[in-house]
N, C-alpha and C. Protein backbone atom coordinates (compact mmCIF):
# COMPACT_ATOMS: atom_id res chain seq x y z
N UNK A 1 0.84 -1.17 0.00
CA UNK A 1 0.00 0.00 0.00
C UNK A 1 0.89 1.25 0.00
N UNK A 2 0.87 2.19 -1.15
CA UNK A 2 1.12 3.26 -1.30
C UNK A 2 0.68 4.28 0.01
N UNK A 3 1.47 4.58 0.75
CA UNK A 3 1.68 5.89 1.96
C UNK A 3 1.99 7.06 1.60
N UNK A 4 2.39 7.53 0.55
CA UNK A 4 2.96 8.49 0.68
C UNK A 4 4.42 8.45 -0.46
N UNK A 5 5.13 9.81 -0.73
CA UNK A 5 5.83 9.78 -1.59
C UNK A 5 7.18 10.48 -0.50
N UNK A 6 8.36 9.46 -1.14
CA UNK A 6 9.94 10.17 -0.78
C UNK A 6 9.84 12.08 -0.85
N UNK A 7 10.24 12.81 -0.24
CA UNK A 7 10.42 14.11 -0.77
C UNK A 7 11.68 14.78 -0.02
N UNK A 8 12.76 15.27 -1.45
CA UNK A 8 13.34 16.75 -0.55
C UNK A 8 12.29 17.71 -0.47
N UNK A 9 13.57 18.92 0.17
CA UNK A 9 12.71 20.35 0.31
C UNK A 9 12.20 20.63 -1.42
N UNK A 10 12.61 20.75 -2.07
CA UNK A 10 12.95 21.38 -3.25
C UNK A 10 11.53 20.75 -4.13
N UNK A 11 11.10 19.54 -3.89
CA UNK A 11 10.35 18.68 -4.42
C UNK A 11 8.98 18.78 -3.66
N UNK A 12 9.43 19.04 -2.68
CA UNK A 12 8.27 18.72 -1.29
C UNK A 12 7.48 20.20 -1.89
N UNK A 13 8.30 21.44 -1.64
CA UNK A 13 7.72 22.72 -2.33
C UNK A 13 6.66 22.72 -3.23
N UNK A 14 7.90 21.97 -4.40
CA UNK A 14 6.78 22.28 -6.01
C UNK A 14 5.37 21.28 -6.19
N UNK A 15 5.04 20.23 -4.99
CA UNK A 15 4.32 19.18 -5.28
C UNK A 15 3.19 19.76 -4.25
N UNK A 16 3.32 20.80 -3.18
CA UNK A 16 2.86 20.95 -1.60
C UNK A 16 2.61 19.60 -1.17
N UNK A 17 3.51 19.47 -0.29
CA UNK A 17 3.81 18.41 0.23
C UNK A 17 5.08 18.43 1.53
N UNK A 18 4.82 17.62 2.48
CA UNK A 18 5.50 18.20 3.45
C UNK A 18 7.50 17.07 3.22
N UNK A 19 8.28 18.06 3.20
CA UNK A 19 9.17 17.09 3.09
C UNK A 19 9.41 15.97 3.98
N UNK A 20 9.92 14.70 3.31
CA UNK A 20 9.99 13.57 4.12
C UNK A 20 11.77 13.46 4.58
N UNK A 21 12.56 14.15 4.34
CA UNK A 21 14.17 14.29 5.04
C UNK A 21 14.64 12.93 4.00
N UNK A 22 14.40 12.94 2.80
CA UNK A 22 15.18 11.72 2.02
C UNK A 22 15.70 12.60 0.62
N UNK A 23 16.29 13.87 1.02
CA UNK A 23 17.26 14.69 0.05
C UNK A 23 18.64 14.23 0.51
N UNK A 24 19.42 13.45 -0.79
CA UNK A 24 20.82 12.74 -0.46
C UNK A 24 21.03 13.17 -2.20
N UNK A 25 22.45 12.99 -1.56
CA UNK A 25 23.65 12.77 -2.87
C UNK A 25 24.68 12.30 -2.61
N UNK A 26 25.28 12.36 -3.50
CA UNK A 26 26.78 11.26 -3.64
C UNK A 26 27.55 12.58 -2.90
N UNK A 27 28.00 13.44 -2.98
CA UNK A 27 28.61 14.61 -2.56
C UNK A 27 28.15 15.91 -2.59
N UNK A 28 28.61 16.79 -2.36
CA UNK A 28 28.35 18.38 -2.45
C UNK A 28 28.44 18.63 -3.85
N UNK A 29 29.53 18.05 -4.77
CA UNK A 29 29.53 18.25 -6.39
C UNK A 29 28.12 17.57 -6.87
N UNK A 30 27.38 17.00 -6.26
CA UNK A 30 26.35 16.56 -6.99
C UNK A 30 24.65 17.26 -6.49
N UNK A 31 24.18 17.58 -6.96
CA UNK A 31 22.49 17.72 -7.02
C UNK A 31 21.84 16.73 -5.89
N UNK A 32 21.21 17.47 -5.17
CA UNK A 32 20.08 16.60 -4.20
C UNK A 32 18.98 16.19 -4.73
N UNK A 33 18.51 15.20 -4.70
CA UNK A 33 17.17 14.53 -4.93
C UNK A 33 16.63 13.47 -4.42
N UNK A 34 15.25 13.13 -3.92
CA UNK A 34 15.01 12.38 -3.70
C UNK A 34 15.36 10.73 -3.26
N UNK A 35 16.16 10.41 -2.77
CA UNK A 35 17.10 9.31 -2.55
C UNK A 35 16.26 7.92 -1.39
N UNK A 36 15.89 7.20 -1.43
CA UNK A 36 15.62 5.96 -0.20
C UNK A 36 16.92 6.09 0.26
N UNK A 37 16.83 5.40 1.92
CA UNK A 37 17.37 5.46 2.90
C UNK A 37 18.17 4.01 3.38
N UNK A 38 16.96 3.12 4.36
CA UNK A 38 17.34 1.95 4.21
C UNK A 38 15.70 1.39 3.92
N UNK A 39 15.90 0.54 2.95
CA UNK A 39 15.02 -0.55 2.90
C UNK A 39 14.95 -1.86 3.36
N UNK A 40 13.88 -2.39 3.31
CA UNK A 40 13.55 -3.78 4.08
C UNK A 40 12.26 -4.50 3.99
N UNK A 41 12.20 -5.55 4.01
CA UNK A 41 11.04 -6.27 3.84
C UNK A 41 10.84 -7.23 5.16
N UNK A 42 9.48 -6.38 5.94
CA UNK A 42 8.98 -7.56 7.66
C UNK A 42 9.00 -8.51 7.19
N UNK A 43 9.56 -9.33 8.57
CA UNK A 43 9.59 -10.62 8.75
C UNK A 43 8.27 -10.71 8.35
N UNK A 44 7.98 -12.86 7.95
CA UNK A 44 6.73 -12.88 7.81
C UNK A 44 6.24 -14.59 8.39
N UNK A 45 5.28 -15.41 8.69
CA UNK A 45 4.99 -16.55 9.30
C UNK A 45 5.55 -17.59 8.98
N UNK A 46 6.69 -18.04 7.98
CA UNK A 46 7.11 -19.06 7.76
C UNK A 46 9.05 -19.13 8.06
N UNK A 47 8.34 -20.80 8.55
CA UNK A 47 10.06 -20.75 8.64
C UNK A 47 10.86 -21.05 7.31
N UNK A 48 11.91 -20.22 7.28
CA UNK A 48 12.68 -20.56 5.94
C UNK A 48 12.77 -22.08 5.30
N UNK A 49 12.64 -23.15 6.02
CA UNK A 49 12.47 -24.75 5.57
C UNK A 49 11.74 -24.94 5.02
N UNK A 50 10.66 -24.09 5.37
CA UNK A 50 9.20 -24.37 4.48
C UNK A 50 9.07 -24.05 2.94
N UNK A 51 9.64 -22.83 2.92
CA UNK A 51 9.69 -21.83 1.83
C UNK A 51 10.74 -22.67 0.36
N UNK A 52 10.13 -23.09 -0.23
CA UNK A 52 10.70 -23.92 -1.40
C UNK A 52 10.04 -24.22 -2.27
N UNK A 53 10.27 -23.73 -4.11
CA UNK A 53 9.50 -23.79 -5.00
C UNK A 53 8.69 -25.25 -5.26
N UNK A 54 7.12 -25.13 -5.39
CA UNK A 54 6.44 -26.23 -5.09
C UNK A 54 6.80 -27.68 -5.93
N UNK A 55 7.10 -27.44 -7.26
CA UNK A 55 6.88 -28.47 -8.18
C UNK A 55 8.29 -28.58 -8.83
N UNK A 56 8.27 -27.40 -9.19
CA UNK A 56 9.47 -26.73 -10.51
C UNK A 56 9.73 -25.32 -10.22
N UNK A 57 10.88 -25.00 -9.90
CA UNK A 57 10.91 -23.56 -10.00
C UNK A 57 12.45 -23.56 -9.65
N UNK A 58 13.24 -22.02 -8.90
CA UNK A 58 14.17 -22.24 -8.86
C UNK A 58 14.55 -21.52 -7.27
N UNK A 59 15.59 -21.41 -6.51
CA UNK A 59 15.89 -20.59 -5.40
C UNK A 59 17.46 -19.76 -6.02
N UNK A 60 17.34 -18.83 -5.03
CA UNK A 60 18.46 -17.84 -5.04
C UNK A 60 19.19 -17.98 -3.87
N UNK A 61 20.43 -18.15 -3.55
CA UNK A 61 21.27 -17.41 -2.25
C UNK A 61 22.10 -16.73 -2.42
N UNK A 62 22.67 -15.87 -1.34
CA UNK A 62 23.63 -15.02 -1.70
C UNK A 62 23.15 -13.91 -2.77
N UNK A 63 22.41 -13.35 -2.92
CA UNK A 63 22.46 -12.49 -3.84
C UNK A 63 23.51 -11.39 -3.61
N UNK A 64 23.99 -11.17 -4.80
CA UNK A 64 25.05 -9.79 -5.08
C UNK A 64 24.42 -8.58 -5.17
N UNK A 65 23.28 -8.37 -5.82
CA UNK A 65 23.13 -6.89 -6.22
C UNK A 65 21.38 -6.63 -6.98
N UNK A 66 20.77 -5.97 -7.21
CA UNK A 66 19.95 -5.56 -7.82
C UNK A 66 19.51 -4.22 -8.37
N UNK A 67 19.13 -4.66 -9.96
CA UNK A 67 19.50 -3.80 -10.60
C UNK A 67 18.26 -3.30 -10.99
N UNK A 68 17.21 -2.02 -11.36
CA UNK A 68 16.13 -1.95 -11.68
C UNK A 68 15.96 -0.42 -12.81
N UNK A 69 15.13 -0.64 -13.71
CA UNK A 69 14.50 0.19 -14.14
C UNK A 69 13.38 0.58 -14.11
N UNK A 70 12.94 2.13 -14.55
CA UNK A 70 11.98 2.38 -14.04
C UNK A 70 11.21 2.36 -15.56
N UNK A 71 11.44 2.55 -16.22
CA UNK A 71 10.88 2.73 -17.53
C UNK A 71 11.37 1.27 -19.34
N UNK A 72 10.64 0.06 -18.76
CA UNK A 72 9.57 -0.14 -18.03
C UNK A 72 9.72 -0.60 -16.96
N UNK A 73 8.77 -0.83 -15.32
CA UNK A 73 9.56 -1.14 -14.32
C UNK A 73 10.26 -2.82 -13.91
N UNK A 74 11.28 -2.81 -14.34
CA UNK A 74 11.82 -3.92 -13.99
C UNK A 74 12.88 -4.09 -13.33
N UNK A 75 12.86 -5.25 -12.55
CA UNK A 75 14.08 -5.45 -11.90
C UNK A 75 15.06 -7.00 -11.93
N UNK A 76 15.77 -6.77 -11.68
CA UNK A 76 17.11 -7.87 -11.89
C UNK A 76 17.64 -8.11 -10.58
N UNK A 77 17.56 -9.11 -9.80
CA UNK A 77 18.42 -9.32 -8.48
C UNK A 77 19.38 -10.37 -9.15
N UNK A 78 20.60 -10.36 -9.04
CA UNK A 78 21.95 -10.80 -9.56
C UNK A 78 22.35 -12.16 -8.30
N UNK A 79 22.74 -13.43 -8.39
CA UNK A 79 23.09 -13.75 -7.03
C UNK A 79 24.51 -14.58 -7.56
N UNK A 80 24.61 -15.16 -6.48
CA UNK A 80 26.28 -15.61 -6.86
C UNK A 80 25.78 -16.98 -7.09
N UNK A 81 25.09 -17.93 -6.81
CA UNK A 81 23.99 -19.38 -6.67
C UNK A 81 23.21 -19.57 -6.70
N UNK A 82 22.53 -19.98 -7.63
CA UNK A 82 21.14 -20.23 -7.78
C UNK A 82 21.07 -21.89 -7.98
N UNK A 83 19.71 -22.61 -7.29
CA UNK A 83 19.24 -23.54 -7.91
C UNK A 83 18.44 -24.15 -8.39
N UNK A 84 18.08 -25.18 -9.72
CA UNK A 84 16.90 -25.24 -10.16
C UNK A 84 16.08 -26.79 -8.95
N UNK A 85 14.74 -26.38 -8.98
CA UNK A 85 13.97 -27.66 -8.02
C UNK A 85 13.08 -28.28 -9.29
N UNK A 86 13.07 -29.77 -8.48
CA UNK A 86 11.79 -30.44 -9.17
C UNK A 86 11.54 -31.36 -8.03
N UNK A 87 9.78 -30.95 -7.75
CA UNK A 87 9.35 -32.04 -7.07
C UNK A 87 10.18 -31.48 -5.06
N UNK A 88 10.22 -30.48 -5.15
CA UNK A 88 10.88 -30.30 -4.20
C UNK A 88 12.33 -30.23 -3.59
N UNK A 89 13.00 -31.24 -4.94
CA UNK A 89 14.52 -31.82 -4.83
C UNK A 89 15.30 -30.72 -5.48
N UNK A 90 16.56 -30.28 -5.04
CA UNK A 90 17.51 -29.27 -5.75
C UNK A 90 17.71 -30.22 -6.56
N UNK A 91 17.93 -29.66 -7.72
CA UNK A 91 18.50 -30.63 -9.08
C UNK A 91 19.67 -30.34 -9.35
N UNK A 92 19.67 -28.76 -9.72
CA UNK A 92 20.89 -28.00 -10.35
C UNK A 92 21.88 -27.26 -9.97
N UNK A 93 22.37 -27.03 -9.94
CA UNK A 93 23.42 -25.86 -9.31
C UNK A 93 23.87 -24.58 -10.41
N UNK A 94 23.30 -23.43 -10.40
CA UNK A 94 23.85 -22.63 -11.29
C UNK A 94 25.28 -21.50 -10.44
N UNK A 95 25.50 -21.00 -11.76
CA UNK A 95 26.41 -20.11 -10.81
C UNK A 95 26.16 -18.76 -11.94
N UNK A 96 26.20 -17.10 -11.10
CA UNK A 96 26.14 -16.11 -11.90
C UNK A 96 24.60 -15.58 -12.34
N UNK A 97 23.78 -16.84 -11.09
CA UNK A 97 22.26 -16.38 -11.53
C UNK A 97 21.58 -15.29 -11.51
N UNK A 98 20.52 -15.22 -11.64
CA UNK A 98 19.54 -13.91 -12.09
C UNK A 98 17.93 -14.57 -12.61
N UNK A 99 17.64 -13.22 -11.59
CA UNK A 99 15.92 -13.72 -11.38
C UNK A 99 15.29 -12.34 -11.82
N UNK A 100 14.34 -12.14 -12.98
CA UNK A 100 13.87 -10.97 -13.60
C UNK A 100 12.12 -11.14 -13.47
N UNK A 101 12.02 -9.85 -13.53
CA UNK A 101 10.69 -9.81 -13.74
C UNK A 101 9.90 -7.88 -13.68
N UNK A 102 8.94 -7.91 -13.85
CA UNK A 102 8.52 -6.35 -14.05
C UNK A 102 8.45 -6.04 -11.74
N UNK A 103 8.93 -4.88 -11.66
CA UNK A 103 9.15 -4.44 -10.41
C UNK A 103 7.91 -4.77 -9.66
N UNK A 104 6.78 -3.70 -9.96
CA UNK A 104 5.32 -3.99 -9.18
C UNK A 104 4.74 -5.57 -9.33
N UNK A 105 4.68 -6.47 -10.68
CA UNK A 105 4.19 -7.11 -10.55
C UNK A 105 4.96 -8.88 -10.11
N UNK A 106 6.21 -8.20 -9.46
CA UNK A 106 7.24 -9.44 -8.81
C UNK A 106 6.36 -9.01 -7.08
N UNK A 107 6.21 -7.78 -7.13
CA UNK A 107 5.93 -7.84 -5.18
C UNK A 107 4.08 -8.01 -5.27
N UNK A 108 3.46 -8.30 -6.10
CA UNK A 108 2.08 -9.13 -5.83
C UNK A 108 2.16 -10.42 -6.43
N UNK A 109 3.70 -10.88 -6.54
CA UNK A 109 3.89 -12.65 -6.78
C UNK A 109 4.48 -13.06 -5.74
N UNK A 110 4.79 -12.58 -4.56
CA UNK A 110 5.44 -12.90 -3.56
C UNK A 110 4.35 -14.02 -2.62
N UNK A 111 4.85 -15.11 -2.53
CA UNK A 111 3.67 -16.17 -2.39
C UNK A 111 4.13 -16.90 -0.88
N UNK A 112 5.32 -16.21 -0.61
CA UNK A 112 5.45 -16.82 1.44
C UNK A 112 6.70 -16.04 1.79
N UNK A 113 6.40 -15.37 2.74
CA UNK A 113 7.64 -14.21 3.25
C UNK A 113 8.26 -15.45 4.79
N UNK A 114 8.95 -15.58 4.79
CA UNK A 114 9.97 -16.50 5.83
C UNK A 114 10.21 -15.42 7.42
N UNK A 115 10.45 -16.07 8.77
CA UNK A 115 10.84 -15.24 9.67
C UNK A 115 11.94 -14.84 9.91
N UNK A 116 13.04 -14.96 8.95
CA UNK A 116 14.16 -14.64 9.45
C UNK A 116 14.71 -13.71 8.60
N UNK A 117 14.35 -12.56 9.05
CA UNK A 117 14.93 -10.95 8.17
C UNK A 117 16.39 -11.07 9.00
N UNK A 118 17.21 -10.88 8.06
CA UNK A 118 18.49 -10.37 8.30
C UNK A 118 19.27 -9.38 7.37
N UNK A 119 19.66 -8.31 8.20
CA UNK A 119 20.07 -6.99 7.24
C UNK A 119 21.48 -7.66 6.75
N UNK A 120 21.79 -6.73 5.39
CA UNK A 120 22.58 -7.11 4.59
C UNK A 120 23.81 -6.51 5.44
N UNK A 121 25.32 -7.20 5.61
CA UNK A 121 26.55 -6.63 6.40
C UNK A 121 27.20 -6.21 5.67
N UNK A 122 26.99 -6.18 4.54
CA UNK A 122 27.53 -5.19 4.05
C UNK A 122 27.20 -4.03 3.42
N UNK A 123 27.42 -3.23 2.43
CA UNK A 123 26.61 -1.65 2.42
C UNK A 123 26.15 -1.78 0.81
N UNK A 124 24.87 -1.42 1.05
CA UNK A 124 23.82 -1.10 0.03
C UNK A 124 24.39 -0.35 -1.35
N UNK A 125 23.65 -0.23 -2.13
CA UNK A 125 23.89 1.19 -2.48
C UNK A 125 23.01 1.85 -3.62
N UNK A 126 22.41 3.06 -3.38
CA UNK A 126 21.17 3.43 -4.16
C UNK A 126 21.51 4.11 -5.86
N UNK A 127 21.58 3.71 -6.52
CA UNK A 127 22.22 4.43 -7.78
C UNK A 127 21.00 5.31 -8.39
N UNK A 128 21.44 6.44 -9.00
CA UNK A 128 20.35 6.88 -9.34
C UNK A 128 21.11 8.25 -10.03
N UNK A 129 20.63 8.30 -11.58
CA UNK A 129 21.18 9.66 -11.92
C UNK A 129 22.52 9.70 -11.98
N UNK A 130 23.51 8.56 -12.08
CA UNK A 130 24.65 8.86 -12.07
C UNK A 130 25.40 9.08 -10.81
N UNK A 131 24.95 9.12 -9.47
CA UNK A 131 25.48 9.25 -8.15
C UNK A 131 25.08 7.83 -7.64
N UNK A 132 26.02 7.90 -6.80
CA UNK A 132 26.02 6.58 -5.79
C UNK A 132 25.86 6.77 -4.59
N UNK A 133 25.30 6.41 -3.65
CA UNK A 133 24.76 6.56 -2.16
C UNK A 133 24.73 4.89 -1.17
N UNK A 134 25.33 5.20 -0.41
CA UNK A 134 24.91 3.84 0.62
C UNK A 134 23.55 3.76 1.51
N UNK A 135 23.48 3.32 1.23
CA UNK A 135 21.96 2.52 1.92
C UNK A 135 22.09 1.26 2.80
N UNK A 136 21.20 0.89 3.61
CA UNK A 136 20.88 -0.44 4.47
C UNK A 136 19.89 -1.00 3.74
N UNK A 137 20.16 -2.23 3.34
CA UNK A 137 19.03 -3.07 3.08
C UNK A 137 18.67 -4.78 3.56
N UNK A 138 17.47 -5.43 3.48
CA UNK A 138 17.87 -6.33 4.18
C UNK A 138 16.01 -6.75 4.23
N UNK A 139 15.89 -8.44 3.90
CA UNK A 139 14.82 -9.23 3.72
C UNK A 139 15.02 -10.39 4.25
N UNK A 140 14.10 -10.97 4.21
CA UNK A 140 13.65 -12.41 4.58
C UNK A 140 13.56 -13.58 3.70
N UNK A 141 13.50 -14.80 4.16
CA UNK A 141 13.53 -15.82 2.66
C UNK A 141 12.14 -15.64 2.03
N UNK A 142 12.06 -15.61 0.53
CA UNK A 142 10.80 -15.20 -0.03
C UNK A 142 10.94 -16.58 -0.99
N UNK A 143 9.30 -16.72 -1.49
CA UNK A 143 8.97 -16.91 -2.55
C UNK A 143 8.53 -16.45 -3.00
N UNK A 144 8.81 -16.24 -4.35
CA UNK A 144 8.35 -15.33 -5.55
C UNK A 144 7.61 -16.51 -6.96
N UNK A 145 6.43 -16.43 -7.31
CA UNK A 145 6.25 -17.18 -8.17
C UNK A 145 6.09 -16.48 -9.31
N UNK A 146 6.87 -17.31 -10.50
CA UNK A 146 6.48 -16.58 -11.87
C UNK A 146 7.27 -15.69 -12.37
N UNK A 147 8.66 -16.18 -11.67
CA UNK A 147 9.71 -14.85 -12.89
C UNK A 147 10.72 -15.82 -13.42
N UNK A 148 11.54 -14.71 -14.00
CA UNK A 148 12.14 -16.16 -15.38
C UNK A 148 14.01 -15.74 -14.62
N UNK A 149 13.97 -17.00 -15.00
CA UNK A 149 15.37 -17.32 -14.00
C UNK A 149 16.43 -17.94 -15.08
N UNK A 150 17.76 -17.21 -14.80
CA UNK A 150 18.77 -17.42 -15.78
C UNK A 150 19.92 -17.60 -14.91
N UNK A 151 21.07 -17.96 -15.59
CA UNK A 151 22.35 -18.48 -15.47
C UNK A 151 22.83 -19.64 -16.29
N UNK A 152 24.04 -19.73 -15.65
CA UNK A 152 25.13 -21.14 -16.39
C UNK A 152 25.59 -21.99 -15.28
N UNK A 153 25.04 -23.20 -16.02
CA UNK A 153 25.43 -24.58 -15.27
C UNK A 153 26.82 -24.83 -15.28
């Protein structure tokens, strides 16, 4: 559910809107705008054991990075291991995987959020416009049904 929108001052002004304190940049040489902070996704009722593609599908660990556009909205989470299931059983072992799909309609395929959120230890980072920013980020084991999954065996 949509709350509300990120705002600097500058933005918060031209929209009337009260700023939300998420004006960041990479440095003083760069332009303020609108920037996220730390993100995260609540814990949710399942234990991570449970959480495993039903028939056929694939899992991620370790992810490295994620990459997204907004136009059209999609996103790319990059991981260092991925594997393919059948029937419940890991089959495959990839390496260099990647799990795609359009941004909004990957977070109303999210089909069991796991209880064990743990923030990422190492540092985020928000790209945007050519500047780079650190961020906190940090989720739980998910299933996601219905995006298309790549790598090399």
């Amino acid at each position: 559910m949509l709350r509300g929108y990120m705002q600097d001052r500058l933005n918060a002004r031209l929209m009337g809107m009260r700023p939300t304190g998420n004006g960041r940049r990479e440095s003083f040489a760069h332009v303020t705008m609108p920037r996220m902070t730390n993100t995260y996704m609540r814990p949710g009722p399942y234990d991570p054991g449970e959480i495993s593609p039903p028939y056929r599908g694939a899992s991620m660990r370790s992810t490295s990075a994620a990459v997204r556009s907004t136009s059209p909205p999609q996103v790319c989470v990059l991981g260092e291991r991925g594997l393919s299931h059948r029937e419940r059983q890991a089959r495959r072992s990839y390496q260099g995987s990647a799990l795609i799909g359009n941004g909004p309609d990957v977070l109303m395929r999210v089909a069991m959020v796991g209880n064990d959120l743990k923030l990422d230890e190492g540092v985020g980072v928000c790209g945007k416009e050519g500047q780079s920013v650190p961020v906190g980020v940090g989720q739980p084991t998910l299933r996601i049904d219905g995006l298309t999954v790549g790598g090399t065996g």
